[in-house]
Protein backbone atom coordinates (compact mmCIF):
# COMPACT_ATOMS: atom_id res chain seq x y z
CA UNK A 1 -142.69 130.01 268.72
CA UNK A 2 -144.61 133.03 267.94
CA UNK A 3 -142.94 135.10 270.59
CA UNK A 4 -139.55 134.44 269.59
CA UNK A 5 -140.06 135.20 265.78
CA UNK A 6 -141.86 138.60 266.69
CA UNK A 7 -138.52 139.24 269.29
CA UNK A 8 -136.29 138.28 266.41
CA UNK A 9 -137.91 140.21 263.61
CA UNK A 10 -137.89 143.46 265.91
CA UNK A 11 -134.53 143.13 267.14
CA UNK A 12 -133.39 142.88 263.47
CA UNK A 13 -134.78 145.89 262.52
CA UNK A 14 -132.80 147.70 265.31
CA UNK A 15 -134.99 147.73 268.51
CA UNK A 16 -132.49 147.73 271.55
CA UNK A 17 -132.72 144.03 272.33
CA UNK A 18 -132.31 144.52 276.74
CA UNK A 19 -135.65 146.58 276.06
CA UNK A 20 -137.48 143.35 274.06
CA UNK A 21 -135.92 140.80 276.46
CA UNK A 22 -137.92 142.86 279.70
CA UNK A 23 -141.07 143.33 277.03
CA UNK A 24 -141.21 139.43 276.60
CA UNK A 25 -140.13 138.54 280.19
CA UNK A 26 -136.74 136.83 279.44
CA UNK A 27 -133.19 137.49 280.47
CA UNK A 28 -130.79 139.24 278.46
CA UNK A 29 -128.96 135.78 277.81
CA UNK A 30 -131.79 133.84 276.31
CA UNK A 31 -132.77 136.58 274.24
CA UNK A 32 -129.26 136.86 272.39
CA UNK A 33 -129.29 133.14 271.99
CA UNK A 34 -131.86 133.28 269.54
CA UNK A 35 -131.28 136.31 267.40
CA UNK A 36 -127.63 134.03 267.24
CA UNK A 37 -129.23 131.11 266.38
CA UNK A 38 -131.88 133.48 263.79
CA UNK A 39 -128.93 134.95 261.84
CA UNK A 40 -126.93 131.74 261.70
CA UNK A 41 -129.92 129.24 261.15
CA UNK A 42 -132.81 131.25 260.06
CA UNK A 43 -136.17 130.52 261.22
CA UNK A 44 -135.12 126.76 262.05
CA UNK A 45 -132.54 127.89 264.27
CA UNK A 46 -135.85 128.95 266.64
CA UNK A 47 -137.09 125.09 266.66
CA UNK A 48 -136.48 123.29 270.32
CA UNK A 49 -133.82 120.85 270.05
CA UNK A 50 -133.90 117.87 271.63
CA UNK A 51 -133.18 118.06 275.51
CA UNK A 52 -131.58 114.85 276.06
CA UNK A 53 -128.07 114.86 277.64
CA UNK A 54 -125.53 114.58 275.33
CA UNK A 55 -123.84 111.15 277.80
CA UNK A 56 -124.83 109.96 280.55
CA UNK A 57 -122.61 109.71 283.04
CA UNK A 58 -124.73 106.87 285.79
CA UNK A 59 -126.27 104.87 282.69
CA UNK A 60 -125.57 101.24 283.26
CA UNK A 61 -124.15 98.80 280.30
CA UNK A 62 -126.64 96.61 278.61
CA UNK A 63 -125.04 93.70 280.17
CA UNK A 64 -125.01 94.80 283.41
CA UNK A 65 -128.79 95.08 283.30
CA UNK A 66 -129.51 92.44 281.78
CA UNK A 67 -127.59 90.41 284.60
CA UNK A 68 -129.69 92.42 286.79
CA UNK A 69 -132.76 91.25 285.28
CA UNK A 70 -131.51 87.57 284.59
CA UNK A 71 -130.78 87.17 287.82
CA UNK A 72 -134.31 88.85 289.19
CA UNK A 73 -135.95 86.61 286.59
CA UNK A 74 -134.34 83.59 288.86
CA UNK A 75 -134.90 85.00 291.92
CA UNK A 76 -137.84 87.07 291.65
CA UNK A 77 -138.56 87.17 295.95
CA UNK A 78 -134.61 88.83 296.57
CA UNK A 79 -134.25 92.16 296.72
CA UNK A 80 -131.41 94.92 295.68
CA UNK A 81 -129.02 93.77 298.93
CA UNK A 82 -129.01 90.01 298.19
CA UNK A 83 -128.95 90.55 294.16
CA UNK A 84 -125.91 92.95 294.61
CA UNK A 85 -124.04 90.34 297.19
CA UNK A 86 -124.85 87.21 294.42
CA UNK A 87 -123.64 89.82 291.29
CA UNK A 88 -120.52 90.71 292.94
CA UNK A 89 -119.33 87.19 292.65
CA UNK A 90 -119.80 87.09 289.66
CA UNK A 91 -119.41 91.17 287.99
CA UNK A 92 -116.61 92.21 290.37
CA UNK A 93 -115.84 95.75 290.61
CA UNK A 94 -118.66 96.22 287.41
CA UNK A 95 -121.01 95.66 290.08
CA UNK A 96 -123.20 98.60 290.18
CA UNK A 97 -124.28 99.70 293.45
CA UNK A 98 -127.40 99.00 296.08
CA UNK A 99 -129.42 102.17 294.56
CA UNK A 100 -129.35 101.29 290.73
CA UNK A 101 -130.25 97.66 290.89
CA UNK A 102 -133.35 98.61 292.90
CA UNK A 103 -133.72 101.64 290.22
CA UNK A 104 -133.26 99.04 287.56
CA UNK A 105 -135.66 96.62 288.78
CA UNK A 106 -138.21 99.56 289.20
CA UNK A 107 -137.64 100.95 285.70
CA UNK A 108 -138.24 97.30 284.04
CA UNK A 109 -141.57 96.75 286.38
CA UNK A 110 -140.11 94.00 288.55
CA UNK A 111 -140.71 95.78 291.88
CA UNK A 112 -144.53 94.96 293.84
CA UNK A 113 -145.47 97.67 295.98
CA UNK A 114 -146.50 96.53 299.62
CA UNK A 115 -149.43 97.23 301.35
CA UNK A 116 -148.53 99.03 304.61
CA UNK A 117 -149.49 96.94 307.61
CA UNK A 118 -150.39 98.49 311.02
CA UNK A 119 -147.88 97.12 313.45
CA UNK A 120 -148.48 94.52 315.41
CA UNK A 121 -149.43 95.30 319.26
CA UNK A 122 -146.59 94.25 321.88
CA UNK A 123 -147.06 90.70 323.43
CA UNK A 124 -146.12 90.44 327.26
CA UNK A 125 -144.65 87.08 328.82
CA UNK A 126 -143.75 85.76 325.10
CA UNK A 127 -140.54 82.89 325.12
CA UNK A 128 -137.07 85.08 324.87
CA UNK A 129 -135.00 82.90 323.01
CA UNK A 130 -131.22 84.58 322.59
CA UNK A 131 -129.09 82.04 320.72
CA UNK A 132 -125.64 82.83 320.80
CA UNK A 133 -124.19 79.98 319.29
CA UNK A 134 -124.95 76.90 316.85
CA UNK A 135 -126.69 74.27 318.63
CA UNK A 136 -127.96 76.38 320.94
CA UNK A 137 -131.45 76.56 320.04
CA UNK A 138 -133.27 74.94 317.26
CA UNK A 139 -137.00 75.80 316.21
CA UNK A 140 -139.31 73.44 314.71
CA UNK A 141 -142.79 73.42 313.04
CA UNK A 142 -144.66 71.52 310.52
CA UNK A 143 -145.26 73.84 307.07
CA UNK A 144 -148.77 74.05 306.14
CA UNK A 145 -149.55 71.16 303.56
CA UNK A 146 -150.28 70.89 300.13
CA UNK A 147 -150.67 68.68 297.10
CA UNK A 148 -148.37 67.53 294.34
CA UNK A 149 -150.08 66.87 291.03
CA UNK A 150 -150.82 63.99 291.28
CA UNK A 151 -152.69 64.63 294.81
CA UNK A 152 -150.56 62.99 297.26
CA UNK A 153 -150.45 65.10 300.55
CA UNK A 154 -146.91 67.41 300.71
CA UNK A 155 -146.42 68.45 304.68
CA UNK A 156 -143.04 69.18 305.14
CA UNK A 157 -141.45 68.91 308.71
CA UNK A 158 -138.52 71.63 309.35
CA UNK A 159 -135.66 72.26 311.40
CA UNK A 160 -133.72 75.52 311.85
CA UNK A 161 -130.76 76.47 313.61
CA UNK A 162 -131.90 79.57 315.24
CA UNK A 163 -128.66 81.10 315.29
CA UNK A 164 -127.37 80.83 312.09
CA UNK A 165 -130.76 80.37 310.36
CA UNK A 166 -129.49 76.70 309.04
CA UNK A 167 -132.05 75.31 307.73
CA UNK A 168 -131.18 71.41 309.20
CA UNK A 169 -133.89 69.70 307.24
CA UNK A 170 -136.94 70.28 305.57
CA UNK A 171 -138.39 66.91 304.90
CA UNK A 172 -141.83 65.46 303.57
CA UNK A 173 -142.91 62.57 306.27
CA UNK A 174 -145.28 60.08 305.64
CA UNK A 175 -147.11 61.17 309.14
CA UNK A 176 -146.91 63.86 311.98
CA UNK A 177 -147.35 60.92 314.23
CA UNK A 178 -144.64 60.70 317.13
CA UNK A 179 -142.55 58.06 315.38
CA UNK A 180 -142.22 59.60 312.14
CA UNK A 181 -141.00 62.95 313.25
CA UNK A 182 -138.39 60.88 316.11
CA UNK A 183 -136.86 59.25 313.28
CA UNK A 184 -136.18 62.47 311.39
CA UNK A 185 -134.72 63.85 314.81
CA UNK A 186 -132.64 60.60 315.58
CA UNK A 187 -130.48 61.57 312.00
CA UNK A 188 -130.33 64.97 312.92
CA UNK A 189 -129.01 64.79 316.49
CA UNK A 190 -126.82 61.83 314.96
CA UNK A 191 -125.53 64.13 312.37
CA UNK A 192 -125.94 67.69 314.00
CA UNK A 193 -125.08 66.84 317.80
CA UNK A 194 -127.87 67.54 320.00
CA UNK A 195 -129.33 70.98 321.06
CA UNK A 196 -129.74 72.74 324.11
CA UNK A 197 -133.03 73.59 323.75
CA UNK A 198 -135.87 73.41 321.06
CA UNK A 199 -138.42 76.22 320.16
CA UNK A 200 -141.71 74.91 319.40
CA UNK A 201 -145.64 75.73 319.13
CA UNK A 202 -148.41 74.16 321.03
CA UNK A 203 -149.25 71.31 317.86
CA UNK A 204 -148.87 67.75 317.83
CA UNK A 205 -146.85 65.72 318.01
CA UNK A 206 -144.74 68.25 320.04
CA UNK A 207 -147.10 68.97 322.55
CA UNK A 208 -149.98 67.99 324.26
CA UNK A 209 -151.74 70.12 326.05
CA UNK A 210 -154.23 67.89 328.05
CA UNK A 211 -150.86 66.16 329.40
CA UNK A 212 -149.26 67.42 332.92
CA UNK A 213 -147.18 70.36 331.67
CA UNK A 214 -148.22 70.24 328.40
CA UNK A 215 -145.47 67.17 327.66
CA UNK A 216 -145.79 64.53 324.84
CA UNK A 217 -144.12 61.19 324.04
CA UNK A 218 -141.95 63.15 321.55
CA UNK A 219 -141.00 66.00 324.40
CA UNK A 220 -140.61 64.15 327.00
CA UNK A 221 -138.22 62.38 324.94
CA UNK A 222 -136.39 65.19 324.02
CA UNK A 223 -136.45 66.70 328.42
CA UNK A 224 -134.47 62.90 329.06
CA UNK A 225 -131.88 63.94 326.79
CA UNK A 226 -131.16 67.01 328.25
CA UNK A 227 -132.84 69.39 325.66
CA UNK A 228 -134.92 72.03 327.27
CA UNK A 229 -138.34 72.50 326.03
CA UNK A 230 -138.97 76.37 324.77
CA UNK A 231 -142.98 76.69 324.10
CA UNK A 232 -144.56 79.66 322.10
CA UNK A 233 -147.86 80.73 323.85
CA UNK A 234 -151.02 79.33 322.21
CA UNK A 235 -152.11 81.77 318.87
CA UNK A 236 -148.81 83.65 318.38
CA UNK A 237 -147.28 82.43 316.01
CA UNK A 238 -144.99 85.65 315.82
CA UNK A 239 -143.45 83.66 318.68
CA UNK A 240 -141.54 81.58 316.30
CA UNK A 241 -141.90 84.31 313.80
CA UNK A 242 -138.18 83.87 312.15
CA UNK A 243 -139.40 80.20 311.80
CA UNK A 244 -142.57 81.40 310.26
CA UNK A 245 -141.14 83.89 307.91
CA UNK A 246 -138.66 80.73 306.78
CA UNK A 247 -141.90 79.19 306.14
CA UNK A 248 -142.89 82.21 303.83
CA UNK A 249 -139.95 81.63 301.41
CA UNK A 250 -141.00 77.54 301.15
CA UNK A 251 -144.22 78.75 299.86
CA UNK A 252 -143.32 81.41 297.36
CA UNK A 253 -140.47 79.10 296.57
CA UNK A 254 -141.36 75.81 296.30
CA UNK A 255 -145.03 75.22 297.25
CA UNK A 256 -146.14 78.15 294.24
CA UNK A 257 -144.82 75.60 291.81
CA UNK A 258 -146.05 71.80 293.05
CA UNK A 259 -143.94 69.07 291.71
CA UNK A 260 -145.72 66.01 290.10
CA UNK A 261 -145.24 63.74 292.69
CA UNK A 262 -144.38 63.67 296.59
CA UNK A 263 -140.94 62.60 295.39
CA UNK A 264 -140.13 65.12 293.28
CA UNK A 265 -141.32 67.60 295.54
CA UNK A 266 -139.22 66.18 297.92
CA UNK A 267 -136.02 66.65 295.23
CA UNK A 268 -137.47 70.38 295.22
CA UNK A 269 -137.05 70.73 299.00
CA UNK A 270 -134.09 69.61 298.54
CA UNK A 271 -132.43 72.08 296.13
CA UNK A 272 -134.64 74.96 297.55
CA UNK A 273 -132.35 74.30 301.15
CA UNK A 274 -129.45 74.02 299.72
CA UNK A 275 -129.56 77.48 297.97
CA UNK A 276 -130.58 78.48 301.43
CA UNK A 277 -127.69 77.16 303.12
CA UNK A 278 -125.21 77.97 301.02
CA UNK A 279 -125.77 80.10 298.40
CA UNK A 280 -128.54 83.21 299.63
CA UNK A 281 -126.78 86.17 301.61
CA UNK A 282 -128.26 87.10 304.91
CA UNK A 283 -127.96 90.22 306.15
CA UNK A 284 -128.68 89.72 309.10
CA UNK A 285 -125.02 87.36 308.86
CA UNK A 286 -123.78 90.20 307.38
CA UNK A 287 -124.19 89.02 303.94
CA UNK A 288 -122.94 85.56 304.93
CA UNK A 289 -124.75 82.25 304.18
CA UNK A 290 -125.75 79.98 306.63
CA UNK A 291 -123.72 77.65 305.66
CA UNK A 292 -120.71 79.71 306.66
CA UNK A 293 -121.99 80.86 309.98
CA UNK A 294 -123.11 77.13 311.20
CA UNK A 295 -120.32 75.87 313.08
CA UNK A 296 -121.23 73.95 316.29
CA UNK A 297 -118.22 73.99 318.75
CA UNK A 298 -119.11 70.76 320.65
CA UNK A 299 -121.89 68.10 319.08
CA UNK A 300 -123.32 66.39 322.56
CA UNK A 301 -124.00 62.70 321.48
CA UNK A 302 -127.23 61.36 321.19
CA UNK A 303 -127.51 59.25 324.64
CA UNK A 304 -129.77 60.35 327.58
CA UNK A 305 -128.60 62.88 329.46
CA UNK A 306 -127.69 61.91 333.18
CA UNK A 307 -129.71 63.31 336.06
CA UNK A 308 -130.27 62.63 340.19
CA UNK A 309 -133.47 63.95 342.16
CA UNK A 310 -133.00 65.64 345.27
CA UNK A 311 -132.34 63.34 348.23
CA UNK A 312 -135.62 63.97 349.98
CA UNK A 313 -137.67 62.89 346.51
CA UNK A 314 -138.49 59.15 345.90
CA UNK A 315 -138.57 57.90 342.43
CA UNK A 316 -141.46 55.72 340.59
CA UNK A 317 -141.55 54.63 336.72
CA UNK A 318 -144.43 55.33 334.68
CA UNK A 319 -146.29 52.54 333.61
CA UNK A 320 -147.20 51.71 330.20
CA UNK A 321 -150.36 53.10 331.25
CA UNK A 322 -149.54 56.08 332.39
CA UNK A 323 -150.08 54.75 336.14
CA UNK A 324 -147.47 54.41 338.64
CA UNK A 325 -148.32 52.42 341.66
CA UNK A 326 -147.39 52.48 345.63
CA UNK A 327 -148.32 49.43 347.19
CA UNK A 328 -151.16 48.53 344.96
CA UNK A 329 -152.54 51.66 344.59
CA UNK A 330 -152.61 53.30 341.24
CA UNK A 331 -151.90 56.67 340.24
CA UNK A 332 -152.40 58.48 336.99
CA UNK A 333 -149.74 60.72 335.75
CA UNK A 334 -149.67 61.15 331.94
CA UNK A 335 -149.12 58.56 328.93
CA UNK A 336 -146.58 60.42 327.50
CA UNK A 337 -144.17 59.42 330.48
CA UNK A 338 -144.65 55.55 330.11
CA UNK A 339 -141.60 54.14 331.06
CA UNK A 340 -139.99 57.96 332.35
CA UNK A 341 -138.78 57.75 336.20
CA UNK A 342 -140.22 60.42 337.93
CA UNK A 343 -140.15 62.31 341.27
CA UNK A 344 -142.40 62.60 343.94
CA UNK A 345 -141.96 65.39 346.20
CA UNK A 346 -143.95 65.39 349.82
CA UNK A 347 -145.91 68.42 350.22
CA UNK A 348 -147.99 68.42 353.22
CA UNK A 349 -149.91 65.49 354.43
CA UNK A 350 -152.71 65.82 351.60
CA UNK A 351 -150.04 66.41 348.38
CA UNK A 352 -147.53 65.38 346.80
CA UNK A 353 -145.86 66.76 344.05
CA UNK A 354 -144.34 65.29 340.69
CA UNK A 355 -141.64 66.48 338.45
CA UNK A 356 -139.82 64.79 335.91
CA UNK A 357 -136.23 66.09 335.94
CA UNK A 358 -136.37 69.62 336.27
CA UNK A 359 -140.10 69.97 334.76
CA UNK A 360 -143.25 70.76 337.21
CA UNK A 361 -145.65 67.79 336.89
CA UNK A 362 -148.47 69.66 338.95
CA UNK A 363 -149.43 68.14 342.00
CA UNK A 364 -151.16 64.95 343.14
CA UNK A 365 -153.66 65.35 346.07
CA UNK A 366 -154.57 62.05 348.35
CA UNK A 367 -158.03 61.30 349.14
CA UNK A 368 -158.53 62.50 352.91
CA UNK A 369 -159.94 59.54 354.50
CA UNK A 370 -156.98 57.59 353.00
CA UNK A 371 -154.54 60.90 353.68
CA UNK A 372 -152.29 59.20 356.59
CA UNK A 373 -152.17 55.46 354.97
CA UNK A 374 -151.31 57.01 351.33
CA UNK A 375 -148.48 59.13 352.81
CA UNK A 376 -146.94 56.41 354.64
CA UNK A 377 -147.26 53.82 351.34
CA UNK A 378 -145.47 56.57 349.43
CA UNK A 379 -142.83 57.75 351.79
CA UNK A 380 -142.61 55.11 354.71
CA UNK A 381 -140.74 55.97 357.53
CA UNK A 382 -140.13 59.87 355.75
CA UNK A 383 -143.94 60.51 356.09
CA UNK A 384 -143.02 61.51 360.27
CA UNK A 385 -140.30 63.22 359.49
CA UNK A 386 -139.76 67.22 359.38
CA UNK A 387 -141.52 68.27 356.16
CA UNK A 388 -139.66 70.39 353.21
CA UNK A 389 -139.75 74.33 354.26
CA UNK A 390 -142.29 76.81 352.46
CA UNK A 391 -138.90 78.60 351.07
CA UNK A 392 -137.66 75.18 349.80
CA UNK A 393 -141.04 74.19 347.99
CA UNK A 394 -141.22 77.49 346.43
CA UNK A 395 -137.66 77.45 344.98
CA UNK A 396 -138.59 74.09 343.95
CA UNK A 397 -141.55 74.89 342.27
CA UNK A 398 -139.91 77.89 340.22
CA UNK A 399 -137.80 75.28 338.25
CA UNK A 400 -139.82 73.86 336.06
CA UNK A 401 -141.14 77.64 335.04
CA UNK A 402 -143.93 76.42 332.58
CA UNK A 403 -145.15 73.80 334.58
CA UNK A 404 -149.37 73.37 335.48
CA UNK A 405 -147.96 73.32 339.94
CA UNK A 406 -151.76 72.62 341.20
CA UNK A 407 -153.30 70.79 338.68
CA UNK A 408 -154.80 67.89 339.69
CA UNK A 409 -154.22 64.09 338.50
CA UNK A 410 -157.10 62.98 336.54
């Protein structure tokens, strides 16, 4: 302030003012602007003035912002793309754009900064699962439990289209026992159609993996109805990982805020999947709910699917038990097959092998001293003739893909 009244003051009293503006180190135009304001204003005229814009043209309406907020407020996990889909609906063309909602939600303190993760190394021989239509593949997993208020146990079993990201059902079940979570899947495929194939982890009840090929009552199931069994590898979780990061919403969502009983929490569940389905944009839909995406072409009934072994197999039915038996001889094959038909395939003269349908059993060796009187109680007359070819067992043997081939029957 000082400088300017000495430049002022000298200039008055006839000092060439180009000479003061390169003594004070200012331009020629900032120097006449405030001798102007001097002789029209006085000494005030020298005073800063506020430096505010006199409009501003990208300021958003009250309104708009407080929309923005309202509907942040509600929805306090979506972010600038999904608020601006939701507000369009509802703003039209007073919508404001990507860029200011996000600078909106930053200005009022609504945005959490992430910590930066290191990236997660690359995974060989993981499941590649490439839906390209509904009903093609669903994924499945149990959400990790928790308690209502009143303590009862909240573990939530859920089903996902993996194409459209339907969520089919997220339900609370009294057990993760085998006929609990059938029952859920008898609505579903009675409702839904069946699948193609379902996407699962390595837990029970949808696996077992001291079983031959890992198969439980509820898989095996699922194999005779011509579903094909897609299993994440044991610990990788990122696997299943859009199924997991579903799972990330259901906490923030619904398990941050436990309902006061198992009922209520099942009501919560509810609502939380329906604004899922039908009301949250995806982008990877292009901004499209699920709801609008699932659309299965065909529904396959819920009967078992048909299916013939090759001619040179014999057939045997599980016992209760898990046995099936040749001429009163007992074999163990797995507990989770009781009552399956399976194959038997004739190795060499010590093994056999076992499938059910198109799965890899493993294989079932025959005590040597017994080797020639097994063979012939399984296969009779079939037992002398030409065995299968090393090409044909090997293409044979690639079907199943997952399967445990030489594991032996306990």
């Amino acid at each position: 302030m000082s400088l300017k009244i000495e430049l002022v003051e000298r200039a008055s009293q006839g000092e060439p003012v180009a000479a003061l503006c390169r003594e004070f180190g200012i331009s020629r135009t900032t120097g006449h602007k405030w001798l102007n304001r001097f002789r029209e204003r006085g000494y005030d005229g020298l005073e800063d003035g506020p430096k505010r814009p006199k409009n501003t043209p990208l300021a958003t309406a009250e309104d708009v912002v407080l929309a923005v907020l309202e509907l942040r407020e509600a929805h306090p996990r979506w972010g600038p793309k999904k608020l601006e889909v939701v507000l369009r609906r509802r703003l039209g063309n007073d919508t404001p754009s990507e860029r200011t909602i996000a600078r909106i939600l930053r200005r009022a303190g609504r945005v959490r900064e992430r910590r930066r993760r290191r990236p997660l190394s690359l995974v060989d021989r993981a499941p590649r699962v490439h839906a390209k239509e509904a009903n093609e593949v669903w994924t499945v997993d149990f959400k990790g439990w928790w308690r209502s208020q009143n303590g009862q146990r909240c573990e939530p079993l859920t089903v996902r289209d993996a194409w459209s990201r339907f969520v089919l059902a997220s339900v609370i079940v009294e057990s993760t026992t085998t006929e609990a979570v059938e029952q859920v899947f008898i609505r579903l495929f009675r409702k839904h159609g069946v699948p193609k194939a379902i996407h699962v982890d390595n837990g029970v009840p949808f696996v077992c993996v001291r079983a031959r090929a890992g198969l439980s009552k509820l898989s095996a199931w699922w194999i005779s109805l011509g579903i094909k069994l897609v299993r994440s590898r044991p610990g990788c979780p990122q696997d299943n990982g859009a199924h997991e990061r579903m799972h990330v919403d259901v906490r923030a969502d619904v398990q941050a805020s436990p309902a006061a009983t198992r009922a209520n929490q099942q009501r919560a569940l509810d609502r939380w999947r329906q604004e899922f389905n039908h009301v949250r944009p995806h982008q990877a839909l292009e901004n499209r709910t699920p709801a609008e995406v699932y659309k299965p072409a065909n529904k396959r009934p819920l009967q078992e699917a048909p299916y013939t072994y090759p001619a040179d197999f014999i057939t045997c039915r599980v016992s209760k038990s898990g046995h099936v038996f040749r001429d009163g001889e007992a074999y163990f094959v797995s507990e989770s097959l009781a009552g399956r038909t399976i194959g038997v395939q004739l190795v060499d003269a010590l093994h056999v092998n076992l499938w059910f349908r198109d799965v890899d059993l493993g294989g079932l060796e025959v005590a040597t001293a017994y080797a020639d009187a097994a063979i012939g109680w399984w296969f009779g007359s079939r037992a002398n003739s030409e065995q299968p070819s090393a090409r044909r067992r090997s293409a044979t043997s690639s079907k199943a893909g997952h399967g445990n081939k030489n594991r032996r029957c306990a």
